[in-house]
C-alpha atoms as a PDB file:
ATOM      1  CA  UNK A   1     -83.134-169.571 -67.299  1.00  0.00           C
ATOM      2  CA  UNK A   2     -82.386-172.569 -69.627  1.00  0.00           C
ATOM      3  CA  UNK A   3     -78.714-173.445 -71.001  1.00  0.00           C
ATOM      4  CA  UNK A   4     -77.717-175.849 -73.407  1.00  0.00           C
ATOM      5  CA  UNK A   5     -74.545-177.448 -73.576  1.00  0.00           C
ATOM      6  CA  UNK A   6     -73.460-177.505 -76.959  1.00  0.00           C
ATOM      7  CA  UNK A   7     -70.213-179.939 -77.427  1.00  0.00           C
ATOM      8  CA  UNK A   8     -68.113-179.524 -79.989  1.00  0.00           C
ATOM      9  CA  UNK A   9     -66.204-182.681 -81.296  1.00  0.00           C
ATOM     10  CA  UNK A  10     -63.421-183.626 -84.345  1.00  0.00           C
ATOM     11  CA  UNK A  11     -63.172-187.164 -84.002  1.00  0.00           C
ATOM     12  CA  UNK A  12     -63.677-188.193 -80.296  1.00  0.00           C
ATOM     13  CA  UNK A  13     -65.232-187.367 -76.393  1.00  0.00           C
ATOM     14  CA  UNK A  14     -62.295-187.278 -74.055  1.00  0.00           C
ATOM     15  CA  UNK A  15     -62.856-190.049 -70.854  1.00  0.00           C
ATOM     16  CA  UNK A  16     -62.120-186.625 -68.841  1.00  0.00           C
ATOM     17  CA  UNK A  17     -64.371-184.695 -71.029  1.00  0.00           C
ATOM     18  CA  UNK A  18     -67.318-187.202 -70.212  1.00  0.00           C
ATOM     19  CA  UNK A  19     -66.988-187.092 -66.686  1.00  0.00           C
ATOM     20  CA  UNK A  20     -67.134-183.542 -66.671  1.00  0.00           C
ATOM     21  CA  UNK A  21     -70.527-183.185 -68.709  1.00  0.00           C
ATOM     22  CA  UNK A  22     -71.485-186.155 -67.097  1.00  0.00           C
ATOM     23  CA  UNK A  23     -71.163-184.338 -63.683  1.00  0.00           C
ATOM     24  CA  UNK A  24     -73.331-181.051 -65.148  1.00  0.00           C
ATOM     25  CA  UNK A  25     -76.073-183.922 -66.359  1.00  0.00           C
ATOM     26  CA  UNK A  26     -76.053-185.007 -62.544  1.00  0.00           C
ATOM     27  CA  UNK A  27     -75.741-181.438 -61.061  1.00  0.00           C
ATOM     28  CA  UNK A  28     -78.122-179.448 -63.628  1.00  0.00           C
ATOM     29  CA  UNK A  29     -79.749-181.488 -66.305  1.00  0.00           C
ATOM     30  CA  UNK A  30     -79.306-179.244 -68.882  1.00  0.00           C
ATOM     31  CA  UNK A  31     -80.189-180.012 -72.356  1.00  0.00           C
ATOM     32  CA  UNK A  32     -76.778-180.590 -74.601  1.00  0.00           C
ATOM     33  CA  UNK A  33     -76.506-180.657 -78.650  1.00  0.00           C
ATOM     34  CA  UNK A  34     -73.559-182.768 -79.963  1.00  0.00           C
ATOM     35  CA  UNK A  35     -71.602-182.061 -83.247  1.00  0.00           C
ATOM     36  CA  UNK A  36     -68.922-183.747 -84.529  1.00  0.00           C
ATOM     37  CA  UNK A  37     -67.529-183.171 -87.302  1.00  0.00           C
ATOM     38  CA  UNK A  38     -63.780-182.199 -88.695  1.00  0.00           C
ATOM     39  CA  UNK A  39     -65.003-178.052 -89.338  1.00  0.00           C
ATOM     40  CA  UNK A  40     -65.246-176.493 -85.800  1.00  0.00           C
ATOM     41  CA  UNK A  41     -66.690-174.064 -86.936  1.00  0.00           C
ATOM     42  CA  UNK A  42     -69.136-175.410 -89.099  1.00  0.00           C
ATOM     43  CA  UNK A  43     -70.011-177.723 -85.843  1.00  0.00           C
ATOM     44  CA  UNK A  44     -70.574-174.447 -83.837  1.00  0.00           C
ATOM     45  CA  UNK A  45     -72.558-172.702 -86.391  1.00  0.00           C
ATOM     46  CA  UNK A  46     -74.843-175.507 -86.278  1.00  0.00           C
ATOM     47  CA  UNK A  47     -75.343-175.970 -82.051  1.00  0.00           C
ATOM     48  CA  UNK A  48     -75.962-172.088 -82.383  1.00  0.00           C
ATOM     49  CA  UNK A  49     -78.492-172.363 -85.439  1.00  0.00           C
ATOM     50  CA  UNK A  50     -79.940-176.023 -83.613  1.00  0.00           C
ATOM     51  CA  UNK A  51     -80.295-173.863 -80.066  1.00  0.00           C
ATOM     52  CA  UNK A  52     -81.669-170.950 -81.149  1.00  0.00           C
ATOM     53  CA  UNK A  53     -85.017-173.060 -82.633  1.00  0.00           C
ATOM     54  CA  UNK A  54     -85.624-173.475 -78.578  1.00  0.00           C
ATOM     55  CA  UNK A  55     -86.490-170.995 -75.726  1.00  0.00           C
ATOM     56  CA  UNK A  56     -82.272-171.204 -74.522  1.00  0.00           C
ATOM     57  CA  UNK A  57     -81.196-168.099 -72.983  1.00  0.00           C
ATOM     58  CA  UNK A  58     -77.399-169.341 -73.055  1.00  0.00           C
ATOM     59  CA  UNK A  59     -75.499-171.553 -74.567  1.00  0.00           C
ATOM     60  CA  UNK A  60     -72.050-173.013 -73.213  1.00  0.00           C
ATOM     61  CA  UNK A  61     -70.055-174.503 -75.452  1.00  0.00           C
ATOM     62  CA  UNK A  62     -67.479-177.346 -74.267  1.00  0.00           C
ATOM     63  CA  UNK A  63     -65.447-178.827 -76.150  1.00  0.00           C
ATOM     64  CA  UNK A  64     -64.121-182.500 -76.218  1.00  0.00           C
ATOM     65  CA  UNK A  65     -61.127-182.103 -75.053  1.00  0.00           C
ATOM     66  CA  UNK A  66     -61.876-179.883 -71.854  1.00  0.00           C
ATOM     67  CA  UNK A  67     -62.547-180.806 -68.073  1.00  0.00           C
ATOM     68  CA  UNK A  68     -63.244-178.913 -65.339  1.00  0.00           C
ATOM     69  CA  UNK A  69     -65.897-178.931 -62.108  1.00  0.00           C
ATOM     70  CA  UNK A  70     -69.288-178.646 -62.908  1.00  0.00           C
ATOM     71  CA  UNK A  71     -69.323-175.118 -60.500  1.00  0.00           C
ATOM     72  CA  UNK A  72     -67.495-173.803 -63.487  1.00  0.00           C
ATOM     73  CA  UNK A  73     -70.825-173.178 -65.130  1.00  0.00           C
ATOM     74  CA  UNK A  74     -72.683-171.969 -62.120  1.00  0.00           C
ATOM     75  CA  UNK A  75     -69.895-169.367 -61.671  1.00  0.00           C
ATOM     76  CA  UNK A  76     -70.108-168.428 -65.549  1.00  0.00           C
ATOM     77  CA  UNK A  77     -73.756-167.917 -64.986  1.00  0.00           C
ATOM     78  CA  UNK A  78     -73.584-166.236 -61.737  1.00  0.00           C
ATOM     79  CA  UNK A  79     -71.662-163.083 -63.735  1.00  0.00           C
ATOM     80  CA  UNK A  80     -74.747-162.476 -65.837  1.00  0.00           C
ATOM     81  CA  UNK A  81     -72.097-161.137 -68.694  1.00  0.00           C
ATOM     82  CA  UNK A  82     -73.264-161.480 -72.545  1.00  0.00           C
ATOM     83  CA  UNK A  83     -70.473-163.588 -73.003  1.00  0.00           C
ATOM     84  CA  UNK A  84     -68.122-164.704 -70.321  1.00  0.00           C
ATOM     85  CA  UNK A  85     -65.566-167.300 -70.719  1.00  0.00           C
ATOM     86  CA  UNK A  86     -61.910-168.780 -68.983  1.00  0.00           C
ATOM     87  CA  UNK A  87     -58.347-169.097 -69.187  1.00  0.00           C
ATOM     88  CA  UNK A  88     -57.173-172.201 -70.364  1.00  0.00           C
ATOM     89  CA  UNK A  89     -53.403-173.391 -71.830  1.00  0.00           C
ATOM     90  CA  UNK A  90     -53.143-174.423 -75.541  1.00  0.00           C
ATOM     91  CA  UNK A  91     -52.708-178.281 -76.267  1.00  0.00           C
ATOM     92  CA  UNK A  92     -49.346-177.978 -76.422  1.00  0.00           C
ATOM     93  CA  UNK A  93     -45.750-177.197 -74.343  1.00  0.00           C
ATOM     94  CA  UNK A  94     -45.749-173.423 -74.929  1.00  0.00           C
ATOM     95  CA  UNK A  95     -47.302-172.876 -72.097  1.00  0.00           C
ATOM     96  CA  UNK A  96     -49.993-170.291 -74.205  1.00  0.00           C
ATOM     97  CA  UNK A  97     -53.361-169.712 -73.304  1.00  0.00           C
ATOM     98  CA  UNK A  98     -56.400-169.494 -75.515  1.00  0.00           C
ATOM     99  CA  UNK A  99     -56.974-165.905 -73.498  1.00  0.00           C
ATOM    100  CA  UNK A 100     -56.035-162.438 -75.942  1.00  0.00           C
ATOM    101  CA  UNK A 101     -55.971-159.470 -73.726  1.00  0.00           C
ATOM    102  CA  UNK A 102     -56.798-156.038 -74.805  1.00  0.00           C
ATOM    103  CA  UNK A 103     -53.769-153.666 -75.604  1.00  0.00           C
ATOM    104  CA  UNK A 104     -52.040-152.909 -72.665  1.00  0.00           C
ATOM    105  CA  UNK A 105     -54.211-154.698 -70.352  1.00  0.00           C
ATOM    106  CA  UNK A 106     -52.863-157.694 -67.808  1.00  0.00           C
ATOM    107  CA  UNK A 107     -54.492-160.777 -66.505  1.00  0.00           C
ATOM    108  CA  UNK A 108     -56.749-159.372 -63.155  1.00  0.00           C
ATOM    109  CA  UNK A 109     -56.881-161.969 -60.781  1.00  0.00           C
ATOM    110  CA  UNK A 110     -60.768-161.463 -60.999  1.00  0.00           C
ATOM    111  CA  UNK A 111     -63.413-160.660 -63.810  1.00  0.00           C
ATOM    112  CA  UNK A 112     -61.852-159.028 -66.595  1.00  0.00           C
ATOM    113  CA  UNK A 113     -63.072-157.494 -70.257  1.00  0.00           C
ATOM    114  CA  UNK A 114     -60.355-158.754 -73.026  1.00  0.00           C
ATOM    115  CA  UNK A 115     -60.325-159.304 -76.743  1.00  0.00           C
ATOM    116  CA  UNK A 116     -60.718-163.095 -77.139  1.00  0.00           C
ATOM    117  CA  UNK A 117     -61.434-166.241 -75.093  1.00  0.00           C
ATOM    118  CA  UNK A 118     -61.415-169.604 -76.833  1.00  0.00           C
ATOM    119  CA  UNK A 119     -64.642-170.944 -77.339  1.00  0.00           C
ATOM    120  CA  UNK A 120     -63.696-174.435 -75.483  1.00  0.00           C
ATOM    121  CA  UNK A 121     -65.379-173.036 -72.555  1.00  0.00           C
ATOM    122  CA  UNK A 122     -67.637-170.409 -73.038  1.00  0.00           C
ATOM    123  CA  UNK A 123     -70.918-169.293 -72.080  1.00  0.00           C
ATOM    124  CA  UNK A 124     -72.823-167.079 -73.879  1.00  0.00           C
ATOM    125  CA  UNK A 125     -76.378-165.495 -74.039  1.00  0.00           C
ATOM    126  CA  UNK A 126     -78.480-166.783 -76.739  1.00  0.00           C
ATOM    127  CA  UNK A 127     -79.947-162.712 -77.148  1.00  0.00           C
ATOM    128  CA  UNK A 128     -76.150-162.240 -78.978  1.00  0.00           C
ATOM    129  CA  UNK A 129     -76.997-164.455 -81.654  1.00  0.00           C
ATOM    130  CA  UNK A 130     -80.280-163.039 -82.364  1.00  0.00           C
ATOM    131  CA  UNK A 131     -78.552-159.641 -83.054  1.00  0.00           C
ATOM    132  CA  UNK A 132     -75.769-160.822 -85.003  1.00  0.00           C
ATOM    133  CA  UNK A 133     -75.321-161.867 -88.588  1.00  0.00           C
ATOM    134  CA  UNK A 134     -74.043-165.134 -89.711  1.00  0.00           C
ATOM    135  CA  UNK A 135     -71.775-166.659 -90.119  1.00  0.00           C
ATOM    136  CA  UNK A 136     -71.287-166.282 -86.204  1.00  0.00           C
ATOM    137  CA  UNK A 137     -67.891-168.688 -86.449  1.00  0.00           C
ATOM    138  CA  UNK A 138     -65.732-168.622 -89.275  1.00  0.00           C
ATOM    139  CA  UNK A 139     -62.342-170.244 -89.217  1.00  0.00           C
ATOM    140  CA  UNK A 140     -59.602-167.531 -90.397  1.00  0.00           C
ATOM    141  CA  UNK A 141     -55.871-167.663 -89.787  1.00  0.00           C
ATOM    142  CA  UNK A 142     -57.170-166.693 -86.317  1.00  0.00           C
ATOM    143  CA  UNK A 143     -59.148-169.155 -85.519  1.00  0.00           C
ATOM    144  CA  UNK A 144     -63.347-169.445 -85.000  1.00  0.00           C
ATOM    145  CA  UNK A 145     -63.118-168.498 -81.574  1.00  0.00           C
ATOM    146  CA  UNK A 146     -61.091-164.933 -82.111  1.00  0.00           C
ATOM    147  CA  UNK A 147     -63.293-164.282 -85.443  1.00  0.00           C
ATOM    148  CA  UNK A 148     -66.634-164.882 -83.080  1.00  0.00           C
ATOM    149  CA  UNK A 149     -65.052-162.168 -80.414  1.00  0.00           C
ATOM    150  CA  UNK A 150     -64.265-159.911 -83.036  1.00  0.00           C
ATOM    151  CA  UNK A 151     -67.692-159.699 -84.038  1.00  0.00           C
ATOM    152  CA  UNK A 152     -69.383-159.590 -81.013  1.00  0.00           C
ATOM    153  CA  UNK A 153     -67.212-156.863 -80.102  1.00  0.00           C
ATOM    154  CA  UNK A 154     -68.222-154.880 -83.591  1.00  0.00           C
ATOM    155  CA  UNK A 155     -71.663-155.638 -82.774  1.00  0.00           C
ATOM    156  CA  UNK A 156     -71.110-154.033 -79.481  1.00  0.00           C
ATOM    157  CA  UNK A 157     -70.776-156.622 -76.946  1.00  0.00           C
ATOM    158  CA  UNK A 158     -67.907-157.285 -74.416  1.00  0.00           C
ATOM    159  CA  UNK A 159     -65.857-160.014 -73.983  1.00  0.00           C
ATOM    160  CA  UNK A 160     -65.307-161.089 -70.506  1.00  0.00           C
ATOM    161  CA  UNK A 161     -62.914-163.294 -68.984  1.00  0.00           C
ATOM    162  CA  UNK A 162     -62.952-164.983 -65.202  1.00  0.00           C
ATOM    163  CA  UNK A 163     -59.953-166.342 -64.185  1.00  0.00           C
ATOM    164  CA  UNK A 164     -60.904-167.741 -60.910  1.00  0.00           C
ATOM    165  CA  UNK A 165     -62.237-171.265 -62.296  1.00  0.00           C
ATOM    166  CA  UNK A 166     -60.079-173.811 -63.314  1.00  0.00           C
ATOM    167  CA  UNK A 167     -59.960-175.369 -66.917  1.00  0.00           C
ATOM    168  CA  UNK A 168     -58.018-178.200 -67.966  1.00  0.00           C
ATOM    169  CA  UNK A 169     -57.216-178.649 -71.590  1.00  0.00           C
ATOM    170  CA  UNK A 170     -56.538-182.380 -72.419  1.00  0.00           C
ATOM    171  CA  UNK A 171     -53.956-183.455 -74.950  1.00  0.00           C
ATOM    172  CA  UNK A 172     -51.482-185.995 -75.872  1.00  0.00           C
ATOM    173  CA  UNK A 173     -47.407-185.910 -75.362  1.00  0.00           C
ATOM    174  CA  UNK A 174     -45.410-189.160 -76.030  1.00  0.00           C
ATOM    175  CA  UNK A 175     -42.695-189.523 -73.312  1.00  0.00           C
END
């Protein structure tokens, strides 16, 4: 098995953020690719296009502005799924997740198959790419992250969702 982290950046690497892939460097050693850029999806499309030149076999995309333990990605790869990714709250008060369930489906309080995860956290198996057309992530008025679920999904794949890990989405309020 060999995973690369691809991070996804607009402008800036959370402190959190850091830690967090600094503590999979420590744990791991993985290999990461870095984009930054203001087109998140143009940033994706290029780890995916960048990682699939190597020998991956998964690619887990974090984003800048997430943080959680570095077991998160052991228990992502431990489900062997295509593509398996979290729960995690929106960067804002809503209280919204990045999760959208399949029609009358609930949150399970383990592994789950749903319609969407966001892409902040997400591991998936390089094998997807290589049977999919591009563009893999295309921003829409539903985001790059529902667009690339949508396709799998058309392409035959399931989207999977654990909800026992715990992902913190990092964002700004002014008190």
């Amino acid at each position: 098995m060999k995973v690369c982290i691809g991070v996804i950046s607009g402008e800036y690497i959370r402190a959190k953020t850091v830690n967090t892939l600094l503590d999979l460097e420590r744990r791991y050693g993985y290999d990461w690719i870095i984009k930054q850029g203001c087109l998140v999806d143009r940033n994706r499309e290029d780890v995916v296009l960048e990682a699939l030149k190597k020998d991956y076999t998964h690619l887990f995309f974090v984003d800048s502005d997430m943080c959680f333990d570095a077991r998160v990605l052991e228990r992502l790869l431990e489900r062997d799924k295509d593509i398996v990714g979290t729960i995690y709250r929106t960067r804002d008060l809503t209280g919204n997740t990045t999760l959208r369930l399949l029609p009358n489906t609930e949150i399970e309080k383990d592994l789950f198959k749903c319609h969407a995860v966001g892409t902040g956290c997400l591991l998936i198996k390089m094998d997807v790419f290589k049977q999919m057309d591009r563009p893999y992530f295309f921003i829409e008025n539903k985001g790059e992250d529902i667009y690339f679920c949508e396709k799998a999904q058309m392409n035959g794949y399931t989207i999977w969702c654990d909800p026992t890990v715990s992902i913190k989405h990092i964002g700004e309020y002014l008190f």
